[in-house]
Protein backbone atom coordinates (compact mmCIF):
# COMPACT_ATOMS: atom_id res chain seq x y z
CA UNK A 1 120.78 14.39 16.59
CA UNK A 2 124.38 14.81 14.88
CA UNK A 3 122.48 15.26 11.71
CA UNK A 4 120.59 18.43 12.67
CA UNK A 5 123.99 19.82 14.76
CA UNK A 6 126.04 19.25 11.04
CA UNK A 7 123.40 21.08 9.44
CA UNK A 8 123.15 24.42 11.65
CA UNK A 9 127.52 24.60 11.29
CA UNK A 10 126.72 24.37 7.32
CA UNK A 11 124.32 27.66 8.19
CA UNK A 12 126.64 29.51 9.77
CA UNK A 13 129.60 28.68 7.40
CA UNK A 14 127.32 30.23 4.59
CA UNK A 15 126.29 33.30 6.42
CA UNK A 16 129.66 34.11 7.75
CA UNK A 17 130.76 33.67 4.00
CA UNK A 18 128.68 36.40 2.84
CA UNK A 19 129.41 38.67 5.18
CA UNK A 20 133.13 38.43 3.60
CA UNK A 21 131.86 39.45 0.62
CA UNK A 22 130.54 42.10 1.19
CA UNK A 23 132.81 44.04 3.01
CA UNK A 24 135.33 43.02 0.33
CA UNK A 25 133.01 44.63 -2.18
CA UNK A 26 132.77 47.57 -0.27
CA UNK A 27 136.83 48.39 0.48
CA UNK A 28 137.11 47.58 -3.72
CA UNK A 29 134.66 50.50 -4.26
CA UNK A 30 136.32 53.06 -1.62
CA UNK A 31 139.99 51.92 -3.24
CA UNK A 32 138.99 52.97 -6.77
CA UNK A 33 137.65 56.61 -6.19
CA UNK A 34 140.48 57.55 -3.99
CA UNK A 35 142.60 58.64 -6.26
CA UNK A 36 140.04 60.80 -7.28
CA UNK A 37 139.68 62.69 -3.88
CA UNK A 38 143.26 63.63 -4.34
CA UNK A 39 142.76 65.45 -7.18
CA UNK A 40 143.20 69.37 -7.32
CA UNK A 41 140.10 71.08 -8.45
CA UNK A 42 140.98 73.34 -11.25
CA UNK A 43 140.56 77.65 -10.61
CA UNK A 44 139.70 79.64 -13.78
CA UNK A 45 141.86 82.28 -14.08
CA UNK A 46 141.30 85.42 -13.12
CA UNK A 47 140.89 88.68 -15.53
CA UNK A 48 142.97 91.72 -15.48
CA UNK A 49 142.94 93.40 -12.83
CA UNK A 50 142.47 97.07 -13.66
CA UNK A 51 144.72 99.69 -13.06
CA UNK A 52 147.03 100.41 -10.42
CA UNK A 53 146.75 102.96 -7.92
CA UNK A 54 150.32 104.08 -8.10
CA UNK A 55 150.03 107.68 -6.30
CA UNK A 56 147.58 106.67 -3.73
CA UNK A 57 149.91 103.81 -2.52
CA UNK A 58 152.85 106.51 -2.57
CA UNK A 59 150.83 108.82 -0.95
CA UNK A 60 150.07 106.26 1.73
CA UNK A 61 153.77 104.93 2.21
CA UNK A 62 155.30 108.96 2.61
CA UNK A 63 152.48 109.45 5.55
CA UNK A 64 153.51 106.18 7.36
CA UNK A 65 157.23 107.33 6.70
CA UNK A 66 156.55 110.56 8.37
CA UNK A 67 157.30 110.88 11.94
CA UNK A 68 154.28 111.39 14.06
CA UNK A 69 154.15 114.23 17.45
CA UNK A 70 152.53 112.66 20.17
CA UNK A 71 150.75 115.40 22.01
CA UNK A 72 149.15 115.06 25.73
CA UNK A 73 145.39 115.99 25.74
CA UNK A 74 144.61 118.85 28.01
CA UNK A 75 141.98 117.93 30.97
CA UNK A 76 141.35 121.06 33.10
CA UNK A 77 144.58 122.80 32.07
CA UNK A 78 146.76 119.84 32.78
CA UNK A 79 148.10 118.18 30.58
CA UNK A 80 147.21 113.76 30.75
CA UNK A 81 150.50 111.79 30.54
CA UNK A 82 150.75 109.69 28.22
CA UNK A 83 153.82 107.32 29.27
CA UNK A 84 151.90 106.18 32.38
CA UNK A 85 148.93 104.70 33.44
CA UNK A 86 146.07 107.27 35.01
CA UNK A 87 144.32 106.54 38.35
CA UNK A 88 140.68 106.64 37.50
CA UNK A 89 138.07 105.44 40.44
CA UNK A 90 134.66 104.42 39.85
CA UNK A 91 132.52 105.90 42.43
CA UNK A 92 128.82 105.05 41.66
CA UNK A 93 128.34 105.61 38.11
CA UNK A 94 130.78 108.53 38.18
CA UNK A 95 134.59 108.30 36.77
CA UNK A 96 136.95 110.47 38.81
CA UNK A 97 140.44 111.48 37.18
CA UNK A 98 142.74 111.60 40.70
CA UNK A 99 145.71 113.84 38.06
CA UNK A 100 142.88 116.58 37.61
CA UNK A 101 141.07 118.55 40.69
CA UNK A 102 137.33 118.49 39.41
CA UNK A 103 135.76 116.90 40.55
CA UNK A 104 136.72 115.91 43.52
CA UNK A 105 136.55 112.42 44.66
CA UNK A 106 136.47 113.16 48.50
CA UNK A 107 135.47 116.48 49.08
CA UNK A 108 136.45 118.74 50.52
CA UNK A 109 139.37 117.45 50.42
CA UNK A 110 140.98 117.46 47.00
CA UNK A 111 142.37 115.06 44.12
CA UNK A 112 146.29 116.36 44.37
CA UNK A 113 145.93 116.45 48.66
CA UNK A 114 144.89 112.05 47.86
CA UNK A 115 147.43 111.78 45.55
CA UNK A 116 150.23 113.75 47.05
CA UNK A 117 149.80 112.15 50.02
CA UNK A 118 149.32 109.05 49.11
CA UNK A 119 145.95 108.02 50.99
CA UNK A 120 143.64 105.51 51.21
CA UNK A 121 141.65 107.27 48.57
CA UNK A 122 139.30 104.21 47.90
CA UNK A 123 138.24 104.15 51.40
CA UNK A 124 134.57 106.31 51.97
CA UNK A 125 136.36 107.43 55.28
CA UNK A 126 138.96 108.46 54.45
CA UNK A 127 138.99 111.96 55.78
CA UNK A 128 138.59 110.18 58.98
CA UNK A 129 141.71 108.41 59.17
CA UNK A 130 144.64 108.83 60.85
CA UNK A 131 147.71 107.07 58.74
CA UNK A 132 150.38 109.12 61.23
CA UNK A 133 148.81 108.67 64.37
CA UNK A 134 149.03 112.12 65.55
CA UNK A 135 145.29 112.65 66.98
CA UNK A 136 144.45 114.16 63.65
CA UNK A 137 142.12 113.03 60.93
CA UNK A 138 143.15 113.73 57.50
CA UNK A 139 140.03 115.95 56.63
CA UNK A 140 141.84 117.76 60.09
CA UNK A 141 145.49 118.19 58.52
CA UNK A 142 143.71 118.74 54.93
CA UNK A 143 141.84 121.86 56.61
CA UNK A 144 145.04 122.68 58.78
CA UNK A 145 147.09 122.77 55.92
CA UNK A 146 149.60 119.76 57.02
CA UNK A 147 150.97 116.54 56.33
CA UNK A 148 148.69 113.79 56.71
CA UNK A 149 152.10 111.50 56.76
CA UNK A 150 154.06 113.22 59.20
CA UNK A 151 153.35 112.66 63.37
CA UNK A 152 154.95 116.00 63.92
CA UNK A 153 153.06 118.32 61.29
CA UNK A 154 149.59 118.73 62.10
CA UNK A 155 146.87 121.55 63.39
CA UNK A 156 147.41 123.16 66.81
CA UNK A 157 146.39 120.68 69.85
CA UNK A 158 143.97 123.39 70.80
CA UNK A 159 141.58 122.94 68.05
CA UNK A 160 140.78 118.89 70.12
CA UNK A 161 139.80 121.40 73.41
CA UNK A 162 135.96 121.62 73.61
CA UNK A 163 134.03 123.05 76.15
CA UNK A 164 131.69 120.88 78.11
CA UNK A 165 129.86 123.24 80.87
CA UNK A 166 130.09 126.03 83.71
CA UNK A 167 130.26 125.53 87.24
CA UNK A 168 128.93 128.04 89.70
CA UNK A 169 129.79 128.33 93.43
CA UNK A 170 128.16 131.36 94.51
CA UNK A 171 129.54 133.03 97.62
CA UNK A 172 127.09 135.76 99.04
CA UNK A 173 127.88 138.78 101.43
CA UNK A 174 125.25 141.14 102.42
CA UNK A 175 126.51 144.69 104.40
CA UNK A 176 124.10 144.06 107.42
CA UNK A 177 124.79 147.93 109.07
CA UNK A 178 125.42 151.09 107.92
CA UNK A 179 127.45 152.74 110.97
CA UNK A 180 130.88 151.90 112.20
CA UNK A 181 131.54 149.75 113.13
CA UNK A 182 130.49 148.01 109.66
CA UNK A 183 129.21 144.59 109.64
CA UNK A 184 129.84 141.69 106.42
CA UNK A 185 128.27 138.72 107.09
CA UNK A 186 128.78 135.57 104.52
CA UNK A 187 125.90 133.66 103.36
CA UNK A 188 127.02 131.08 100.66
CA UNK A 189 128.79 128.60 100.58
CA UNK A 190 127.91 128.11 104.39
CA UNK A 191 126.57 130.71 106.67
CA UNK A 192 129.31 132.36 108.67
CA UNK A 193 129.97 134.74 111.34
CA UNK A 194 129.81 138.19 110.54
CA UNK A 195 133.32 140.24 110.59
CA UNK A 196 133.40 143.88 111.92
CA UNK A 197 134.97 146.33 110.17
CA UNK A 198 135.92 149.59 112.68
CA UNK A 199 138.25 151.15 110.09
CA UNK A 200 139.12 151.86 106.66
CA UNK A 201 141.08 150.46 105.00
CA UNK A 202 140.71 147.02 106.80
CA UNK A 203 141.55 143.17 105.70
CA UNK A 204 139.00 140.47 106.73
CA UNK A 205 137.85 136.74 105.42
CA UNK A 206 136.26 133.71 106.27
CA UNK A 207 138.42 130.76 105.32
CA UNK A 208 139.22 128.97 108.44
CA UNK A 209 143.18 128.24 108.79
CA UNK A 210 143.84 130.85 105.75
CA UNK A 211 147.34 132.41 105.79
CA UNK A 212 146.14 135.82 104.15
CA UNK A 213 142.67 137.42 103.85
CA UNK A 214 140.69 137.30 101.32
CA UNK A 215 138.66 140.57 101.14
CA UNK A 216 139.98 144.56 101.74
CA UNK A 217 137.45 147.17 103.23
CA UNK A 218 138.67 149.83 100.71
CA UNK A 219 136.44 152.71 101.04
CA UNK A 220 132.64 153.17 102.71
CA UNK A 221 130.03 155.79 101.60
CA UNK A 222 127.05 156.60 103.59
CA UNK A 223 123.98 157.44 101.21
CA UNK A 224 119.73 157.78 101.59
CA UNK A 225 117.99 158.04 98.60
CA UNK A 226 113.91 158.76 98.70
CA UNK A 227 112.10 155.36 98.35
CA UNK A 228 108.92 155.87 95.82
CA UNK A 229 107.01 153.22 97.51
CA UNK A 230 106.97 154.76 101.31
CA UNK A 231 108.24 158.35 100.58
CA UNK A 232 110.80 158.03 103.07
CA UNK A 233 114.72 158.13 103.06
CA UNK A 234 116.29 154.45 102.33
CA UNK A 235 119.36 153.81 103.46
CA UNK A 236 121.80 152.47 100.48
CA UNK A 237 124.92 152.91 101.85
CA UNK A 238 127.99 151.31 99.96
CA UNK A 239 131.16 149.41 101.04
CA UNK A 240 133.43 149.12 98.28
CA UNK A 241 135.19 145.59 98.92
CA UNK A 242 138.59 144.51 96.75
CA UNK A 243 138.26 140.85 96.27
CA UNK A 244 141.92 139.72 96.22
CA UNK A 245 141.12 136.05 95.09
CA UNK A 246 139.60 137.91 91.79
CA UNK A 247 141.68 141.50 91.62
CA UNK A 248 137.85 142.70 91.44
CA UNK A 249 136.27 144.91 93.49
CA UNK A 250 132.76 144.57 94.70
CA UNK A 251 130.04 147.45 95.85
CA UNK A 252 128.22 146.25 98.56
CA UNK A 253 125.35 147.83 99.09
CA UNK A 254 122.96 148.17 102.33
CA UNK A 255 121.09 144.78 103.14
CA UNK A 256 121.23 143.61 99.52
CA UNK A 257 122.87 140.36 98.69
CA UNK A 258 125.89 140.68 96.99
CA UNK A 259 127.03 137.53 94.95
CA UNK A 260 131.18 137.13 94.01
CA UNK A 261 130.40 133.49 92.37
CA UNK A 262 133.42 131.68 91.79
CA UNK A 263 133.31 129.93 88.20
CA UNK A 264 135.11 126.74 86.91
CA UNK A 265 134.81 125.61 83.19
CA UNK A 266 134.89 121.65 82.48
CA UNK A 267 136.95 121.25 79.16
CA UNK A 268 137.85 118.12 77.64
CA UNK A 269 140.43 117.28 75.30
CA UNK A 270 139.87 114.86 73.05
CA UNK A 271 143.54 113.55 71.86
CA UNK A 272 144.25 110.00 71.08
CA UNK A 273 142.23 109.54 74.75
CA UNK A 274 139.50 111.82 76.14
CA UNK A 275 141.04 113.86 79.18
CA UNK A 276 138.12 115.79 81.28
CA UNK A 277 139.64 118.77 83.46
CA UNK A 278 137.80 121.55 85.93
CA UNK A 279 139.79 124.78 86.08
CA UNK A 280 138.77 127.93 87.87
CA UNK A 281 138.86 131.20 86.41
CA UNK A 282 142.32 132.92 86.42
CA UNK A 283 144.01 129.45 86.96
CA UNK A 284 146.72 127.29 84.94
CA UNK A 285 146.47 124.50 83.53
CA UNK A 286 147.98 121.93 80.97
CA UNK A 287 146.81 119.52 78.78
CA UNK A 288 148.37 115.64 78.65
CA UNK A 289 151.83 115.66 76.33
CA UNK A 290 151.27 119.03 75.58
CA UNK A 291 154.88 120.84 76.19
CA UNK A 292 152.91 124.55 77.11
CA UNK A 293 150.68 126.49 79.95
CA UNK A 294 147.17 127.43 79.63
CA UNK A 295 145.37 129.90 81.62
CA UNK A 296 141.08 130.60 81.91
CA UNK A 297 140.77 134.66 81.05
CA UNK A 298 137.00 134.73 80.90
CA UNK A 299 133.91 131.69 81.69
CA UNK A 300 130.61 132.17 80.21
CA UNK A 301 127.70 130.40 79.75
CA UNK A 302 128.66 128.53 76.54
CA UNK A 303 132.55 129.21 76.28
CA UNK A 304 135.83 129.89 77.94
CA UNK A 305 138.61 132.54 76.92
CA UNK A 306 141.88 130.98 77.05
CA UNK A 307 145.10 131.71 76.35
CA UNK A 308 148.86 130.25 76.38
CA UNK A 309 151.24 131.59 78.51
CA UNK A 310 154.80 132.46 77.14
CA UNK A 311 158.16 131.49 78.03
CA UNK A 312 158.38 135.09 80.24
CA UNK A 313 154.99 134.04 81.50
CA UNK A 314 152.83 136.69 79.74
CA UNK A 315 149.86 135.77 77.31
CA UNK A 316 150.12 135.23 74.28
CA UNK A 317 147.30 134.90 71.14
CA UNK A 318 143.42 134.41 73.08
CA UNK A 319 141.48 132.02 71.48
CA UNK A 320 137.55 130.93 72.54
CA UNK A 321 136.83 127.49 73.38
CA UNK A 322 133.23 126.36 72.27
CA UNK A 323 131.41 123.06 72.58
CA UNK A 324 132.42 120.13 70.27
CA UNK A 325 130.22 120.16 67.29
């Protein structure tokens, strides 16, 4: 047994052995052609190299010597600055120059009105902000001609009135005789007694508890006229009434209905918050943190006259109010 374990050490011994030689054998080989991998390789030398171009490197040094104008390009008659950067937007697959008008980036407003005023131009809505809070959109003070930046310059508050409808109280008489004395009877709003009228000119009304009368008797014409249907004389007799609620006067004629409708308008005014009002024809009236009166001229069926009274309480400039678009 020790004879075969002093064998298999002799093995190894040998084996190990010529593994030392050969990697001895192989550093020897790398050592002696190192010296050689050191070694410059040698260049040929070049040829002549032909003839100098002496005036075209002149030429080139005077041009680079020479002091060169800078000139801005002209875009649209205006001229691009060139010691600052431009503000160009990409909108779809468009470039838009904000220091030149065409085209316009947000139209109808226009480049300058963006830039001047320094808005949110990359915002699609823009011309429906309101950066000063004044009730106004910008596309509002762009059309208005004011500053989109300033609380106190913008369009007239009148331009946020809008008409919304007409409201119509009739109030019927009907002349029920033709001989004194003369008889007005009031149908609408609510049937009422009928008021005599024994002389001209005369004062009469129907409001219960009213401190003055509404209506004057001013003037009463007797009149037949042939009717084509019969043949006969038909009594059209007229009373001419002054409606002092109105300053109109009113014909009323023999046993036809007569109708002095009362009209109110409902406006609202859309400011910051959306104020509904009901005013009557011929009546003042003022709108919320507005410092001026208003008075209803005219009501029709799709707009109101109105107009602003002055300081001396006269009327100044009429304008229509129409329905909000």
């Amino acid at each position: 047994m020790a004879t075969k374990e002093a064998n298999y050490d002799k093995v190894l011994l040998t084996l190990a052995a010529i593994a030392a030689l050969g990697v001895s054998g192989t550093l020897y080989y790398l050592k002696s052609g190192f010296g050689e991998s050191l070694v410059q390789p040698k260049v040929a030398a070049q040829k002549n190299f032909g003839i100098i171009p002496v005036e075209e490197v002149s030429s080139a040094i005077k041009r680079l010597q020479q002091p060169f104008e800078w000139t801005a390009p002209i875009r649209q008659n205006k001229p691009v600055p060139l010691n600052k950067s431009v503000t160009v937007v990409l909108k779809g697959t468009e470039l838009f120059d904000l220091f030149v008008e065409n085209p316009p980036l947000r139209p109808p407003m226009t480049n300058s009105f963006l830039r001047d005023h320094n808005l949110d131009y990359l915002s699609p809505n823009v011309g429906d902000l309101d950066p000063d809070g004044d009730g106004f959109t910008n596309l509002e003070e762009f059309n208005g001609r004011t500053d989109p930046m300033d609380p106190k310059s913008h369009p007239p508050v009148t331009q946020h009135l809008y008409f919304k409808g007409r409201v119509q109280n009739d109030y019927l008489l009907v002349l029920q005789s033709s001989t004194m004395p003369l008889q007005v009877k009031r149908l609408k709003p609510e049937p009422s007694g009928s008021q005599f009228i024994d002389v001209i000119p005369k004062e009469f009304g129907y409001e219960k508890g009213a401190t003055t009368l509404r209506f004057s008797a001013e003037k009463f014409e007797p009149k037949m006229l042939k009717d084509p249907a019969t043949g006969g004389d038909k009594d059209v007799s007229e009373l001419t009434v002054l409606d002092k609620a109105t300053n109109e006067r009113v014909v009323l004629v023999f046993k036809k209905e007569s109708n002095l409708a009362e009209y109110l308008v409902e406006l609202e005014f859309r400011n910051k918050i959306v104020t509904d009002l009901k005013v009557k024809k011929g009546e003042n009236f003022r709108l919320p943190d507005v410092a001026a009166t208003f008075k209803v001229l005219d009501i029709q069926e799709d707009n109101a006259t109105v107009a602003q009274l002055k300081d001396d309480g006269s009327l100044g400039d009429k304008f229509v109010v129409g329905r909000r678009p």
